[in-house]
C-alpha atoms as a PDB file:
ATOM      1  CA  UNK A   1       0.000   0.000   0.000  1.00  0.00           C
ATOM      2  CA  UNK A   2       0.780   3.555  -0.338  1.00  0.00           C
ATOM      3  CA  UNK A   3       1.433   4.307   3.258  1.00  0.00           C
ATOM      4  CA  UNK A   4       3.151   1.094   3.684  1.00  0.00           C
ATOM      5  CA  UNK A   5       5.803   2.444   1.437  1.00  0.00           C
ATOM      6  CA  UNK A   6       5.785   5.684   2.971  1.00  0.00           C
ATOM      7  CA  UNK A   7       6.905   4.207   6.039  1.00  0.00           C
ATOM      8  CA  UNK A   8       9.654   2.488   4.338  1.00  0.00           C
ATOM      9  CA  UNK A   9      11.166   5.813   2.656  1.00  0.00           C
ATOM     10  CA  UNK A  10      10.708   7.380   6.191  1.00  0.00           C
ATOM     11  CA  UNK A  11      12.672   4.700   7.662  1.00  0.00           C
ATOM     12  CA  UNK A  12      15.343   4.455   5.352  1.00  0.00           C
ATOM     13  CA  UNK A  13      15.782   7.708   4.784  1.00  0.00           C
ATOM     14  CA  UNK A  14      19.038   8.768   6.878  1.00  0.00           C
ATOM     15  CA  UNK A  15      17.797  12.751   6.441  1.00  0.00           C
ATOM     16  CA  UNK A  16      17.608  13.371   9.655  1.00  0.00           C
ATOM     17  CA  UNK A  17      16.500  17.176   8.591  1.00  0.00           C
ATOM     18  CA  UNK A  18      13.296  15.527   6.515  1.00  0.00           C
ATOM     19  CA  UNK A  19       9.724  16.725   8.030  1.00  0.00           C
ATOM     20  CA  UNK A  20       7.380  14.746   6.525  1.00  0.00           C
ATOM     21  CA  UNK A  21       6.367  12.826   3.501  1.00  0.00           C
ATOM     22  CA  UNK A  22       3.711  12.614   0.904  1.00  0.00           C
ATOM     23  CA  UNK A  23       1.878  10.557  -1.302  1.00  0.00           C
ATOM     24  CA  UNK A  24       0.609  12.851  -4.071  1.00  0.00           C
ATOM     25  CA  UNK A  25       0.566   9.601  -6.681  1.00  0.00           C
ATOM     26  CA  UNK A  26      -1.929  10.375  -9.205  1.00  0.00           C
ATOM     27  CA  UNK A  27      -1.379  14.230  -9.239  1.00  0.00           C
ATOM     28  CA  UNK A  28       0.785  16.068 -11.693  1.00  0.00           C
ATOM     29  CA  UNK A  29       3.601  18.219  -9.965  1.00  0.00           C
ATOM     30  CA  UNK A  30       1.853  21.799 -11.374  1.00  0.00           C
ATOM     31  CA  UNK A  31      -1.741  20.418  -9.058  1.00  0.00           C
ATOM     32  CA  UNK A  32       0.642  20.499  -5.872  1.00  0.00           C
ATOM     33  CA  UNK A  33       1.245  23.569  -4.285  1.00  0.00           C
ATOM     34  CA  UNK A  34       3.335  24.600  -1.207  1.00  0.00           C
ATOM     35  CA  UNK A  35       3.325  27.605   0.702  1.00  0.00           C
ATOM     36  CA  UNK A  36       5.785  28.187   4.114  1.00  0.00           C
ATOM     37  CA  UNK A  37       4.080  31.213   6.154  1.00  0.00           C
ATOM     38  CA  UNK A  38       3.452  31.610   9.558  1.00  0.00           C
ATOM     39  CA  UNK A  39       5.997  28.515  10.990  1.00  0.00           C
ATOM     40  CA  UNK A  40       3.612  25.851   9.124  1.00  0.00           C
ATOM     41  CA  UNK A  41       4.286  24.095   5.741  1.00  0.00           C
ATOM     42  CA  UNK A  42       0.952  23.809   3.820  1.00  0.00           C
ATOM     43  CA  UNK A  43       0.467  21.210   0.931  1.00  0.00           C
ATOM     44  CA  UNK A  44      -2.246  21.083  -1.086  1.00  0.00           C
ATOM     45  CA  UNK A  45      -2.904  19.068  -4.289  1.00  0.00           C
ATOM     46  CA  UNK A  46      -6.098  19.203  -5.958  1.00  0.00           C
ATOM     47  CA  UNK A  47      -7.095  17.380  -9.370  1.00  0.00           C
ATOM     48  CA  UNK A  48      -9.831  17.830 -11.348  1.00  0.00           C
ATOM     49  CA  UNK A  49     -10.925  15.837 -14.761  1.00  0.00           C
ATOM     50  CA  UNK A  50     -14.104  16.269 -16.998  1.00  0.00           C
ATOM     51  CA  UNK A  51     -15.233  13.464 -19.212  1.00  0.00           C
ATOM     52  CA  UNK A  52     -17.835  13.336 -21.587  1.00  0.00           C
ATOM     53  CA  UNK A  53     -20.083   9.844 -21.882  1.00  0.00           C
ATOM     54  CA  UNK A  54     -22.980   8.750 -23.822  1.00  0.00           C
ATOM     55  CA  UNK A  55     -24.914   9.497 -20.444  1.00  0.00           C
ATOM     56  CA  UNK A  56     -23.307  13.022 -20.729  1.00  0.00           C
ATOM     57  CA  UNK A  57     -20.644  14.488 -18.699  1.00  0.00           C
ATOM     58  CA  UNK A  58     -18.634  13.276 -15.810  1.00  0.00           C
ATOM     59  CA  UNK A  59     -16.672  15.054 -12.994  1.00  0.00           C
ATOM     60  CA  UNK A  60     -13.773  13.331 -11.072  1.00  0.00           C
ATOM     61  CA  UNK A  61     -12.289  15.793  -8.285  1.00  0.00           C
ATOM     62  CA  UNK A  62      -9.497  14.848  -5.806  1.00  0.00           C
ATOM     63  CA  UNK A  63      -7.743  16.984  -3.346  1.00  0.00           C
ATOM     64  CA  UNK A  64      -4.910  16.569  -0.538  1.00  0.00           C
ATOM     65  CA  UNK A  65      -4.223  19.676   2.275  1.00  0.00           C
ATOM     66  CA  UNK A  66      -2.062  19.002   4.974  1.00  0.00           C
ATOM     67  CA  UNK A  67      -0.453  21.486   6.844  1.00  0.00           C
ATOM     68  CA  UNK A  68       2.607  20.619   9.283  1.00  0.00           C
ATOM     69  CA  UNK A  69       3.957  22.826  12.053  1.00  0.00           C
ATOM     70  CA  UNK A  70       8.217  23.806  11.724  1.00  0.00           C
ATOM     71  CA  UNK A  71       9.911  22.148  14.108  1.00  0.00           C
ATOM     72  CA  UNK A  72      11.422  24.926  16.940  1.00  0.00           C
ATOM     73  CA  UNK A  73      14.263  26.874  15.961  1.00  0.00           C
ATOM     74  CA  UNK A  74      13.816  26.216  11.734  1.00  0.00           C
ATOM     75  CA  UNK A  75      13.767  29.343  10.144  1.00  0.00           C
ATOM     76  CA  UNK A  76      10.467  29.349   7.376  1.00  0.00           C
ATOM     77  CA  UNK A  77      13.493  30.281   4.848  1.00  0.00           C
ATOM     78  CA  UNK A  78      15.169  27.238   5.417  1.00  0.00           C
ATOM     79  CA  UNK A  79      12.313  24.901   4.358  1.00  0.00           C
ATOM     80  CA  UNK A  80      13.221  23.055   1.039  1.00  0.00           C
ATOM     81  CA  UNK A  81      10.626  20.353  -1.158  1.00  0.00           C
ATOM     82  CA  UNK A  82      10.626  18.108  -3.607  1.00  0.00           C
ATOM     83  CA  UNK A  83       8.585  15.906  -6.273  1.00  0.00           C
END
C-alpha cells in the first residue's frame, strides 16, 4: 500500500532534517502547491478531470491539504521540497 511504502522511505531515509512525507501519486507536480508562512508548511494538491459519456458528462475531483507545524528553531526560509 501507499502508506506502507511511505513508512519504508521514512525509515530508510538517513535525512535526519526531513519533516514529513507525501503521497501525491496520481497528481501532476503543477496540481501540488506549497506555501511556508506563519511557521507551518501547507500542501495542497487538488485534481480535477471532466469526461464526456454517452450518459453526458462526468466530474472526477481529488484533493490533498495538509499542513505541518516547523519544528522549533527552523527558520520558514530554510524549508526546502521536492517531487
Amino acid at each position: 500500500s501507499s502508506k506502507q511504502r511511505l513508512n519504508r522511505m521514512l525509515n530508510s531515509s538517513h535525512d535526519r532534517k526531513l519533516l514529513a512525507l507525501m503521497d501525491v501519486e496520481g497528481f501532476d507536480p503543477k496540481e501540488v502547491t506549497v506555501t511556508v508562512k506563519d511557521g507551518k508548511v501547507k500542501v495542497l494538491a487538488e485534481h480535477k478531470e471532466e469526461h464526456t459519456t454517452a450518459r453526458g458528462k462526468e466530474y472526477n475531483y481529488k484533493n490533498i491539504v495538509k499542513e505541518i507545524s516547523l519544528p522549533p528553531g527552523v527558520s520558514e526560509d530554510e524549508v526546502t521540497y521536492s517531487l
